[in-house]
Every structure is written in C-alpha cells, then in structure tokens.
Protein backbone atom coordinates (compact mmCIF):
# COMPACT_ATOMS: atom_id res chain seq x y z
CA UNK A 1 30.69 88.40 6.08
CA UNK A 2 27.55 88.28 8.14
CA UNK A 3 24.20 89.70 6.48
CA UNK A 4 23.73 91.80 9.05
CA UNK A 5 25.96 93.82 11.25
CA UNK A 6 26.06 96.00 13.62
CA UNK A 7 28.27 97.66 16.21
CA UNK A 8 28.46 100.09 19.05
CA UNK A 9 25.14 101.25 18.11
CA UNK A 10 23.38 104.25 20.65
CA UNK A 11 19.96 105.09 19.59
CA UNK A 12 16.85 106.79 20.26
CA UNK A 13 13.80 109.23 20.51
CA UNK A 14 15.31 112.32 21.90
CA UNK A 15 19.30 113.48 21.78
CA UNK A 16 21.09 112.42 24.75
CA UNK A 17 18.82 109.97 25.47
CA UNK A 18 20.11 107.08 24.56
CA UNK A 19 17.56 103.84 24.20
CA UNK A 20 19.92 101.67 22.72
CA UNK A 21 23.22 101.38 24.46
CA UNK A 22 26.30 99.75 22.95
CA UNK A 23 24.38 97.48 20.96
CA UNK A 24 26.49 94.79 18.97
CA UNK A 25 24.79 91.83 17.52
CA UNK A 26 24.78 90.01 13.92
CA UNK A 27 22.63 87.74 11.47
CA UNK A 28 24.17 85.41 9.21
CA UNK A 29 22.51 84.12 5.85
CA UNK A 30 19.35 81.46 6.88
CA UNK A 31 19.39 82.36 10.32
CA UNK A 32 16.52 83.09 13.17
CA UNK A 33 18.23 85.22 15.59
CA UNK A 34 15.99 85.86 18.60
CA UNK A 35 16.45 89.19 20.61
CA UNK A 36 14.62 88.40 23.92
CA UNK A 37 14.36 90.92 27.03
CA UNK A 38 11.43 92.47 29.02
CA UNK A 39 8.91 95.34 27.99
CA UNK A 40 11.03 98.48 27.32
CA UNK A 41 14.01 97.09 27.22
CA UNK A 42 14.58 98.57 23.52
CA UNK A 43 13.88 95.56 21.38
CA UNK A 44 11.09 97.15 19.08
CA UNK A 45 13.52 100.25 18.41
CA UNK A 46 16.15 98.19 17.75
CA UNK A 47 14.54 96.95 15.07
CA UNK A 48 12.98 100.34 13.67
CA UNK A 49 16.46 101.91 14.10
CA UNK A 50 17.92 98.87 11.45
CA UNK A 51 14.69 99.90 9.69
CA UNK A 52 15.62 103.48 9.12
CA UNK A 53 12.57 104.77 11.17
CA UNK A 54 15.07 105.82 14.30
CA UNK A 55 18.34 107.16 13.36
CA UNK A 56 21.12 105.93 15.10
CA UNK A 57 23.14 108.58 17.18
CA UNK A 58 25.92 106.59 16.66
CA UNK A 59 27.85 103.46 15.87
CA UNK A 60 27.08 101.15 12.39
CA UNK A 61 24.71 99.45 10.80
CA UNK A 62 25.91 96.93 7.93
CA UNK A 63 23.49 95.09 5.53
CA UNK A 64 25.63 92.91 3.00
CA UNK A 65 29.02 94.94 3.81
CA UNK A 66 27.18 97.97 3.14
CA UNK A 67 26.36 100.81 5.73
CA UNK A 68 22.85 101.89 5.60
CA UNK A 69 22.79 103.93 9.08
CA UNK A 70 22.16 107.00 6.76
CA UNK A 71 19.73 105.43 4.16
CA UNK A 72 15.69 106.54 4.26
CA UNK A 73 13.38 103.46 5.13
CA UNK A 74 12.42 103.24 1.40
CA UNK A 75 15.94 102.66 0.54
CA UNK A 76 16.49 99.75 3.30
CA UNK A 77 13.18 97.95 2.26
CA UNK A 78 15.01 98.15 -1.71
CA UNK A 79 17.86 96.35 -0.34
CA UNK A 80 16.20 93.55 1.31
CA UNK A 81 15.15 94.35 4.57
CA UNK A 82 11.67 94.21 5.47
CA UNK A 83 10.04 94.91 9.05
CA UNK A 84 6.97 93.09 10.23
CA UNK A 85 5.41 95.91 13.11
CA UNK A 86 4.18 95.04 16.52
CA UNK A 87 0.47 95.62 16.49
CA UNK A 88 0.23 94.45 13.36
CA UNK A 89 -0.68 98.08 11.92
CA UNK A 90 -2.79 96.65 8.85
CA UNK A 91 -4.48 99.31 6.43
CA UNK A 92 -8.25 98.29 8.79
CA UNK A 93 -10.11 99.97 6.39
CA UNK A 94 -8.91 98.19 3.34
CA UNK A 95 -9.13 94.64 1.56
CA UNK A 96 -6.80 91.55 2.07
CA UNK A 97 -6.17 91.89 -1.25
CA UNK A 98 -5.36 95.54 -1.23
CA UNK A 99 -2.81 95.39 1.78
CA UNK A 100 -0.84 93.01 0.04
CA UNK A 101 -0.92 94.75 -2.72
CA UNK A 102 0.60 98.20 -0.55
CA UNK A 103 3.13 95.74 0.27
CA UNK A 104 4.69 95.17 -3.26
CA UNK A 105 4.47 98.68 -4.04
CA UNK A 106 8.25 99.27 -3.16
CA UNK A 107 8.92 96.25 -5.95
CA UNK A 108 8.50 99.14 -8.56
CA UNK A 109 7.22 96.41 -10.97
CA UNK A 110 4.15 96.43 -13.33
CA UNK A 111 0.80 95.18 -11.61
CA UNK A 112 0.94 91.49 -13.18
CA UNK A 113 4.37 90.71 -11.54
CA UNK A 114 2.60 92.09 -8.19
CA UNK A 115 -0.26 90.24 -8.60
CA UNK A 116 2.50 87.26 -9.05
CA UNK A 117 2.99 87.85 -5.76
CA UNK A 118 -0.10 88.02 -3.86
CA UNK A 119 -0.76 84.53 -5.53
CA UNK A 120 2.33 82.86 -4.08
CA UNK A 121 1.83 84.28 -0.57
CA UNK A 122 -1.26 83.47 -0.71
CA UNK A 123 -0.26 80.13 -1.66
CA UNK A 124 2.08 80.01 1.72
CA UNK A 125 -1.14 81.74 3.42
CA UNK A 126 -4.33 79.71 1.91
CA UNK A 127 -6.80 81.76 4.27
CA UNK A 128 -5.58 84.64 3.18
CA UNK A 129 -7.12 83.63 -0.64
CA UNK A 130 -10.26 83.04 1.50
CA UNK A 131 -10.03 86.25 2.59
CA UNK A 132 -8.84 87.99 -0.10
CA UNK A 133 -11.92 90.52 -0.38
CA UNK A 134 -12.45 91.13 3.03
CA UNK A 135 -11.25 94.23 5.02
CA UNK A 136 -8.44 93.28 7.46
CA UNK A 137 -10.43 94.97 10.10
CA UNK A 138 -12.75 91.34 9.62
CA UNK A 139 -10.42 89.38 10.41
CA UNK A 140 -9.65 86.97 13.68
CA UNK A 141 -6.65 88.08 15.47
CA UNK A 142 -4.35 85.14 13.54
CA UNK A 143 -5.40 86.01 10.23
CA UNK A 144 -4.47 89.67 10.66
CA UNK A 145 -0.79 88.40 11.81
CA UNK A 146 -0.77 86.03 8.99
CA UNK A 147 -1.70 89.17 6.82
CA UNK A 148 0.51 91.41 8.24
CA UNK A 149 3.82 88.91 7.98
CA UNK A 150 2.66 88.16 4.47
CA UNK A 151 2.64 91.79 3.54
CA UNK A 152 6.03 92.10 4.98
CA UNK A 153 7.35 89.29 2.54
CA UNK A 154 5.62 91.10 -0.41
CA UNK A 155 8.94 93.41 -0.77
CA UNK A 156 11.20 90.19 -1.31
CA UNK A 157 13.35 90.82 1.45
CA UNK A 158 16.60 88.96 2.42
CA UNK A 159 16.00 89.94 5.71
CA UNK A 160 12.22 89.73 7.79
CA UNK A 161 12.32 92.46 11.08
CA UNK A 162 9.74 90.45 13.30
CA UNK A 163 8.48 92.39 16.20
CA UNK A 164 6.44 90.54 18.77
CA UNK A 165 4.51 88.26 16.17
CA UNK A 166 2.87 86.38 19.43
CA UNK A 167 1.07 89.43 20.92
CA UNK A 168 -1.91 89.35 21.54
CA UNK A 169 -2.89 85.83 20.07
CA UNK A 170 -4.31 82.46 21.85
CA UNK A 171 -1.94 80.10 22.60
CA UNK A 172 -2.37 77.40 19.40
CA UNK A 173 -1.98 80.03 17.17
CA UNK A 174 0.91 81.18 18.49
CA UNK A 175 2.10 78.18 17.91
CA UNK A 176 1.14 78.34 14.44
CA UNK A 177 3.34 81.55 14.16
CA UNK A 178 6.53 80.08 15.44
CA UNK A 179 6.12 76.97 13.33
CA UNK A 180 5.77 79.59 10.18
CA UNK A 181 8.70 81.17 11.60
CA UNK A 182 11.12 77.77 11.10
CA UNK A 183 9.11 77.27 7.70
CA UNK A 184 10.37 81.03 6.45
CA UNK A 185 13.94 79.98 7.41
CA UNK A 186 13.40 76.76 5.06
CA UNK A 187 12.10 78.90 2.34
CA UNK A 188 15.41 80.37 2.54
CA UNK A 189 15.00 83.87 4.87
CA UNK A 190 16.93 85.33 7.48
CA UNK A 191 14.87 86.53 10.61
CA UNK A 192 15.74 88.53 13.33
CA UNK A 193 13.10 88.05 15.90
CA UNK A 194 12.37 90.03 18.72
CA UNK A 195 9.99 88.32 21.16
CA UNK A 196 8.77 88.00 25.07
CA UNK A 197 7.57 84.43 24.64
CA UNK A 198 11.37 84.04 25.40
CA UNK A 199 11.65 80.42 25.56
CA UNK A 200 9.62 80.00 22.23
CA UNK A 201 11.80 82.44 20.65
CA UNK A 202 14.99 80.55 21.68
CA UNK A 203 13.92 77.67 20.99
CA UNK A 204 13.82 77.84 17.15
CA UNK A 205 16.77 80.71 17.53
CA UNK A 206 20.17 79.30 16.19
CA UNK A 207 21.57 82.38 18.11
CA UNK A 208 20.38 84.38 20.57
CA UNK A 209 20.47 87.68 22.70
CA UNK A 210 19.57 88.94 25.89
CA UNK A 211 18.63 92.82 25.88
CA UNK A 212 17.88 94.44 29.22
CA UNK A 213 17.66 98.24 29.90
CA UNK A 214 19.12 99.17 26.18
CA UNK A 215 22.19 96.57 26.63
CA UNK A 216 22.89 93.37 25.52
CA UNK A 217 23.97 91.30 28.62
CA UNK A 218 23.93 87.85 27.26
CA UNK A 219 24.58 86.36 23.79
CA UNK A 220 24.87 82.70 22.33
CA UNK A 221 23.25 79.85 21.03
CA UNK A 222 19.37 79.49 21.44
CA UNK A 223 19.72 76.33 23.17
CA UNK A 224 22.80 77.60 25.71
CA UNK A 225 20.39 80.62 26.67
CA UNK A 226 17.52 78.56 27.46
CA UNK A 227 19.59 76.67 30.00
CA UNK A 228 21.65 79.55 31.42
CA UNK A 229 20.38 79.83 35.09
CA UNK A 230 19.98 83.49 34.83
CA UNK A 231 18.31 83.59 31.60
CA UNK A 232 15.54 80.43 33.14
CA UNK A 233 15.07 82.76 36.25
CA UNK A 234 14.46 85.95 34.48
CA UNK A 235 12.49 84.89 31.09
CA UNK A 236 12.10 81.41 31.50
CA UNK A 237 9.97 81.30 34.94
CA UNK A 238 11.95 78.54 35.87
C-alpha cells in the first residue's frame, strides 16, 4: 500500500473549471517523488488540494489507506502531512524562534516537548540557532527557506509537500536545498516535490512526473525522465 494515493483527481478554484485534470500519481514510504512541469501547469494546487486548502471536485485522495479528500487542513497536518509553501510565507514580523514555534502548535503537546523540537531542528538547521531571535523578515533569502522547511517539519509529518523550494535563491544555495532534500529522505521522510529546476528535481527523484496543462503526460523513474527526448527538449534545455 503506497503512502500516498491518489486517483482520477479534478480540482480547482472555481466549479467547472477544472485545474487539475485526471490526476493519478503515488508516493511510497522514503521516497522523493518529483512533479516537474512549467508555470501554471497546476503543480502548486496539486499540492494544496492533497493539503486540504483546494477541495477536490472529484476523484480520491488516500494517505495510509485512508481517504482524506473531505478532511479540513488541520486534520491532514494531524495525520502526517505537512506542506512547505512557495514563497516561503514566514510570519515577517515575528522571531525565528517564534515561527517554529507556530509550527508545533498542531502537535497539541505541552511547551517543553515543543521546545524539544525547535532544538533538534535547529540541530539539522545550526543557523537557524544563530538566528533564533531574529525576525524572519532579517534574514538572507536561504535562511528564510531553511526556516520555512524547518517549520514545516515541526508538525512531525510522514509526508513533506515541497513547493518550489529553489525560487528565488542563488545558485549554491540551491544546491544546498536539494542536498537537504536527499538528507530528509535519509532521516527517514517521504517528499513529494514539485519543482521547475526540472533536472535537479529528477535527479534526486526515485520517481517522477511530468504535469503539463493540469495532466500528467509522462511518469517514471527520475533517471528515465531525464533522458526521455521529450522531457530534455521541454525542461531539460537540451
């Protein structure tokens, strides 16, 4: 049984309208999945529709065997599932400290298991303890990824949403990101990636698929996508 699953899924912003078209796709236990495809091509609401945040019109969403199609957002982040936002979408105004601690707040725990928390990820994120009592508005354009990724894993998910964690960022640091990326799958998480540095995204993918105009036209392994002579032409620039 695959972590996650889904089929036949339509979604979108307005009835009728489908932005997602048909979408099948699945994540087993430990693996990156990468979901490439060009701007508007429906990868960031794919991955607030698994979030809860757009409801499906129809079709099925499975987390563990389970459908959650119908649960709130609250309820999805409860059973594992945790999304990382584009745009990073950090509290600005508030400290290091404080968005991590926003990000534990679904763990319904007492504030000394929290704080437990914050000190391992900042363990896995050492500037982050540098940071720790600055705003997030401070903070260089990789720190505020790290930030916002480490908030994400503050829930204890099963599953980490990533939604473009390159954007915006110079190129060594995104480098930096994608290497985190592979360490998060040692540490034992499953990632579904959505990306447009395609062949970055592929190339730590154990699976991959191609998403273009709400559809998924291609699917396989990360390494038989990055030499598919469609997929080098399109995403690849090759």
């Amino acid at each position: 049984m695959a972590l996650l699953d889904i089929n036949n899924l339509f979604a979108g912003y307005e009835p009728g309208v489908p932005v997602l078209k048909n979408i099948s796709l699945s994540v087993e236990e430990g693996e990156i999945v990468s979901v490439i495809g060009s701007n508007g091509a429906g990868k960031s609401t794919l991955l607030k529709t698994i979030a809860g945040l757009v409801k499906p019109f129809s079709g099925e969403i499975r987390y563990r065997g389970e459908s959650i199609v119908r649960l709130p957002p609250y309820q999805i982040v409860k059973r594992g599932i945790s999304l990382v936002p584009e745009g990073r979408q950090l509290f600005s105004d508030l400290t290091v400290y404080q968005n991590l601690f926003l990000g534990g707040y679904s763990l319904k725990t007492n504030k000394s298991k929290i704080e437990e928390e914050i000190r391992e990820k900042e363990k896995l994120f050492p500037i982050l303890k540098e940071r720790r009592t600055q705003r997030a508005s401070t903070l260089s354009g990789g720190e505020q990824q790290m930030l916002t990724i480490a908030r994400g894993l503050m829930s204890k998910p099963k599953l980490l949403l990533l939604d473009e964690p390159s954007l915006g960022l110079a190129p060594k640091i995104i480098q930096e990101v994608f290497q985190l990326v592979k360490e998060l799958k040692k540490m034992g998480y499953s990632i579904l990636l959505v990306e447009q540095l395609a062949n970055q995204a592929l190339h730590i993918a154990d699976k991959g698929y191609v998403l273009e105009q709400g559809k998924i036209i291609l699917s396989g392994s990360g390494e038989e996508l990055r030499k598919d002579p469609n997929v080098k032409e399109a995403y690849l620039g090759v």
